[in-house]
Every structure is written in structure tokens, then in C-alpha cells.
C-alpha atoms as a PDB file:
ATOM      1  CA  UNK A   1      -8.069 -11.492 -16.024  1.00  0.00           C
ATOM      2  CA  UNK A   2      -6.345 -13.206 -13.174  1.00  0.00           C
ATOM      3  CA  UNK A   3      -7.250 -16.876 -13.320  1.00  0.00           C
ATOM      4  CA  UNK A   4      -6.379 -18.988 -16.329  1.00  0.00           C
ATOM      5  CA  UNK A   5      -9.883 -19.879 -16.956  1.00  0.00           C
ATOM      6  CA  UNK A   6     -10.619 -16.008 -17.193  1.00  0.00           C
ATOM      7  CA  UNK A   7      -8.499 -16.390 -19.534  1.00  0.00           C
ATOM      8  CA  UNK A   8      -9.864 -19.107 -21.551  1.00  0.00           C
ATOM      9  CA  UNK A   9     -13.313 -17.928 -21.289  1.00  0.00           C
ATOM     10  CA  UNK A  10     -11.856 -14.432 -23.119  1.00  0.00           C
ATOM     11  CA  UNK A  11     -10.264 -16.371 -26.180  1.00  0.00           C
ATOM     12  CA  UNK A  12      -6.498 -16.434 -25.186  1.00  0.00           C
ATOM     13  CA  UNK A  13      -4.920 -19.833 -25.385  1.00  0.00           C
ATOM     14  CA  UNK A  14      -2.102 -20.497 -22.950  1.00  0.00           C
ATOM     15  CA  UNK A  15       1.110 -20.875 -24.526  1.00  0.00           C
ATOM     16  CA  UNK A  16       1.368 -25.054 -23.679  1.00  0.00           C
ATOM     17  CA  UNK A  17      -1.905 -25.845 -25.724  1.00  0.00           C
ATOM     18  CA  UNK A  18      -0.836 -23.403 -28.744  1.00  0.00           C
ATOM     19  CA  UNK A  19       2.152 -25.779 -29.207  1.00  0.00           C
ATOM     20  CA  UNK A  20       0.093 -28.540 -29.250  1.00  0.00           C
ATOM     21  CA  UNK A  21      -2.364 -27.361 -32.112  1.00  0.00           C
ATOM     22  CA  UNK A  22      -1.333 -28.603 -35.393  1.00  0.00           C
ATOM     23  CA  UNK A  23       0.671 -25.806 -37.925  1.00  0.00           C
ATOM     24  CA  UNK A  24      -2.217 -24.633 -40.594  1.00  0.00           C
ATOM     25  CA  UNK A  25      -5.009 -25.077 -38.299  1.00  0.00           C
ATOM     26  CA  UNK A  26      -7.558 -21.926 -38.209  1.00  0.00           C
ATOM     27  CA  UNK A  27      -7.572 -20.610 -34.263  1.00  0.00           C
ATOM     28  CA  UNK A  28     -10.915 -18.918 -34.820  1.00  0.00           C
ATOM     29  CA  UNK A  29     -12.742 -22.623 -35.219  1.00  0.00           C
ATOM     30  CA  UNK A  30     -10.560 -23.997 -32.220  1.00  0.00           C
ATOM     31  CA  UNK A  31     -12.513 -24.910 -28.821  1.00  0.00           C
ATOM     32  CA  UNK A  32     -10.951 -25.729 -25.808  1.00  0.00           C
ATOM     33  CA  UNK A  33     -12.817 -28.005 -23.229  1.00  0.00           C
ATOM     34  CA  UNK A  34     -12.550 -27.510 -19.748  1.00  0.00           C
ATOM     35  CA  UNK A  35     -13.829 -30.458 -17.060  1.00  0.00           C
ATOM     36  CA  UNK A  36     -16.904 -29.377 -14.992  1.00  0.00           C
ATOM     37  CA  UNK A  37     -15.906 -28.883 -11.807  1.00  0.00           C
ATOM     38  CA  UNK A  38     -16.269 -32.056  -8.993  1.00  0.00           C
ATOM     39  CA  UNK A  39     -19.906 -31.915  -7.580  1.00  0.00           C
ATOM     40  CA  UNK A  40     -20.184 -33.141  -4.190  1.00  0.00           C
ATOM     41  CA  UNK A  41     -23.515 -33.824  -3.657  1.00  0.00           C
ATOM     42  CA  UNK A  42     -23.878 -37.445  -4.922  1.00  0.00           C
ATOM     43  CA  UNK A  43     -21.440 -38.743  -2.101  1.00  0.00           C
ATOM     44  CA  UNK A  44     -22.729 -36.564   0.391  1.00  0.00           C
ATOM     45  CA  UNK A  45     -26.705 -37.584  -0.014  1.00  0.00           C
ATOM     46  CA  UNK A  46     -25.013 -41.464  -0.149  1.00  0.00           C
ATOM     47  CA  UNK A  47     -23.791 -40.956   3.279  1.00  0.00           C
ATOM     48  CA  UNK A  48     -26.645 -39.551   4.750  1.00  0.00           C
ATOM     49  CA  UNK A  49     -29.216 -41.961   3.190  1.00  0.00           C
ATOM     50  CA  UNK A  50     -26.135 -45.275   4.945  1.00  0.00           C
ATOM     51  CA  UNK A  51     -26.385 -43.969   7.732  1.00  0.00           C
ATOM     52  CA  UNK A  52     -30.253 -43.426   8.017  1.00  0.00           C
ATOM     53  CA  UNK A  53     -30.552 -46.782   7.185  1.00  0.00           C
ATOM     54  CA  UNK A  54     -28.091 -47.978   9.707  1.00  0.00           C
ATOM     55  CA  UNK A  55     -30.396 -46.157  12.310  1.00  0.00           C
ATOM     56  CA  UNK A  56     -33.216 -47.305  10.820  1.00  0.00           C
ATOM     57  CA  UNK A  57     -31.851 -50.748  10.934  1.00  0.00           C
ATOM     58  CA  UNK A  58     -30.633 -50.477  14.536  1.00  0.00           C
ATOM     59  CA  UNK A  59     -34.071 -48.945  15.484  1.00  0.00           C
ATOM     60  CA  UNK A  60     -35.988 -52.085  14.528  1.00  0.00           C
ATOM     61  CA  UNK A  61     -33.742 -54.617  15.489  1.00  0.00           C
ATOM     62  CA  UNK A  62     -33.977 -53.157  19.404  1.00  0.00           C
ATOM     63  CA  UNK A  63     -37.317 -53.217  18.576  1.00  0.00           C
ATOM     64  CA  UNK A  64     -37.802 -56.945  17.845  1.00  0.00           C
ATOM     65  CA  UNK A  65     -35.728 -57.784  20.868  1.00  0.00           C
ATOM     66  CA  UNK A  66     -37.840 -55.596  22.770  1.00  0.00           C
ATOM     67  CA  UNK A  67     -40.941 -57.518  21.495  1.00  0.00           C
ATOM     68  CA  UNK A  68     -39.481 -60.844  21.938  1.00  0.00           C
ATOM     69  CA  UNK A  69     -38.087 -60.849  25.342  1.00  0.00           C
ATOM     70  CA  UNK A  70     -41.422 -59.909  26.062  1.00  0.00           C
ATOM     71  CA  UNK A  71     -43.093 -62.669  24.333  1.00  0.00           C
ATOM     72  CA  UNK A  72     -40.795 -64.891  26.048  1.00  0.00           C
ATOM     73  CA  UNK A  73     -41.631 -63.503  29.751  1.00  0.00           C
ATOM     74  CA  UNK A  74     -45.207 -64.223  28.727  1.00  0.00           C
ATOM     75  CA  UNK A  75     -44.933 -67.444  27.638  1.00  0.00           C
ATOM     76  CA  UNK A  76     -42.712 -68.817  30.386  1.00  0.00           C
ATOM     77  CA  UNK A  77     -44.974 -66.973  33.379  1.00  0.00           C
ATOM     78  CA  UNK A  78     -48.181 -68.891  31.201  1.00  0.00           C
ATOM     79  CA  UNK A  79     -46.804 -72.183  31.163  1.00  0.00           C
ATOM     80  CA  UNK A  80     -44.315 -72.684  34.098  1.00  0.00           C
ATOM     81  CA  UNK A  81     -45.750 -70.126  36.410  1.00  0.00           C
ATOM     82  CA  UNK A  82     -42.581 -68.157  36.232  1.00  0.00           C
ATOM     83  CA  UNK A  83     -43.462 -64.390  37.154  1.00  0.00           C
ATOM     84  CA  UNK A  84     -40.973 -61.230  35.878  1.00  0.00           C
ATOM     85  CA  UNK A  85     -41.534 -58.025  37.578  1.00  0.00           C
ATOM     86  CA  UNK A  86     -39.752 -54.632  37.018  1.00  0.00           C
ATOM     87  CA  UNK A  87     -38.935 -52.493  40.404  1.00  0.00           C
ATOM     88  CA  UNK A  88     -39.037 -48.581  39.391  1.00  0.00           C
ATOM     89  CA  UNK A  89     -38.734 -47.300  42.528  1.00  0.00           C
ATOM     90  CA  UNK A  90     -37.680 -43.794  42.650  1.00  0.00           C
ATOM     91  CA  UNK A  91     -34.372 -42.991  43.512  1.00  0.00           C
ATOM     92  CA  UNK A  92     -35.533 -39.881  45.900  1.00  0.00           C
ATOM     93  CA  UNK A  93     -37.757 -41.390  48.271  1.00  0.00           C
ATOM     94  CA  UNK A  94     -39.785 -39.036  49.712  1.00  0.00           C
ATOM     95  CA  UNK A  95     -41.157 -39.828  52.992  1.00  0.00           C
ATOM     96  CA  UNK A  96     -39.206 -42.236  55.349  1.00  0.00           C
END
């Protein structure tokens, strides 16, 4: 036995609870309670699901603006006959 909880577990009390156990009492009914040890999992699957939904959040709002600058190109080249065009020229032009 070479952890106190070894010890515990085998029916030895340590020496600093003993004094605190009333004179008279019977040891054979006495339990001692130990805390469960800290779990981690609860903040870790919190983090995770934040920051998904950060992403998430990010994700459509790009989105949107995507969708509405569009909107707004097509509105403005339908009423006021203003045009937007996107140049992807290549930057390796092949034949000069």
C-alpha cells in the first residue's frame, strides 16, 4: 500500500481523522468518504460545442454578405445600368 487511498480502501484510518472521531465510537461502523475525482469532460465538450458555434456563426454571416452584395450588384446594374464584372485572369499567361 503506497498511496493513502490504498490505504483507505484497506480499512486503515490515517492518524489525523482517528483524532477526530469521537471517544466510544465503534470503528467497525465508521465510513470515510472520499470526493470523486474532477471529471473533465463537461468543460471540454463546452468548448468544443463555443467554438463550433462561433464557426458556425462566422460561416453564415460571410454567407449573407456574400448573398447581399450580390443582390445589391443586381439591383443597381437593373435599375441604373451600373455593370460589375470580375477579371480572373490567370496569373501564368500562356501564350504571348
Amino acid at each position: 500500500m503506497q498511496l493513502p487511498e490504498d490505504q483507505i480502501r484497506a480499512g486503515h484510518i490515517p492518524a489525523d481523522l482517528y483524532r477526530q472521531i469521537p471517544p466510544g465510537t465503534d470503528m467497525r461502523k465508521v465510513v470515510i468518504v472520499q470526493e470523486a475525482p474532477r471529471s473533465y469532460t463537461g468543460p471540454i465538450v463546452l468548448t468544443l460545442l463555443v467554438v463550433t458555434g462561433s464557426v458556425a456563426v462566422l460561416l453564415v454571416i460571410a454567407f449573407v454578405a456574400q448573398v447581399l452584395a450580390g443582390a445589391a450588384i443586381a439591383v443597381l446594374s437593373a435599375t441604373s445600368g451600373l455593370t460589375y464584372t470580375i477579371n480572373r485572369a490567370s496569373k501564368t499567361r500562356k501564350g504571348i
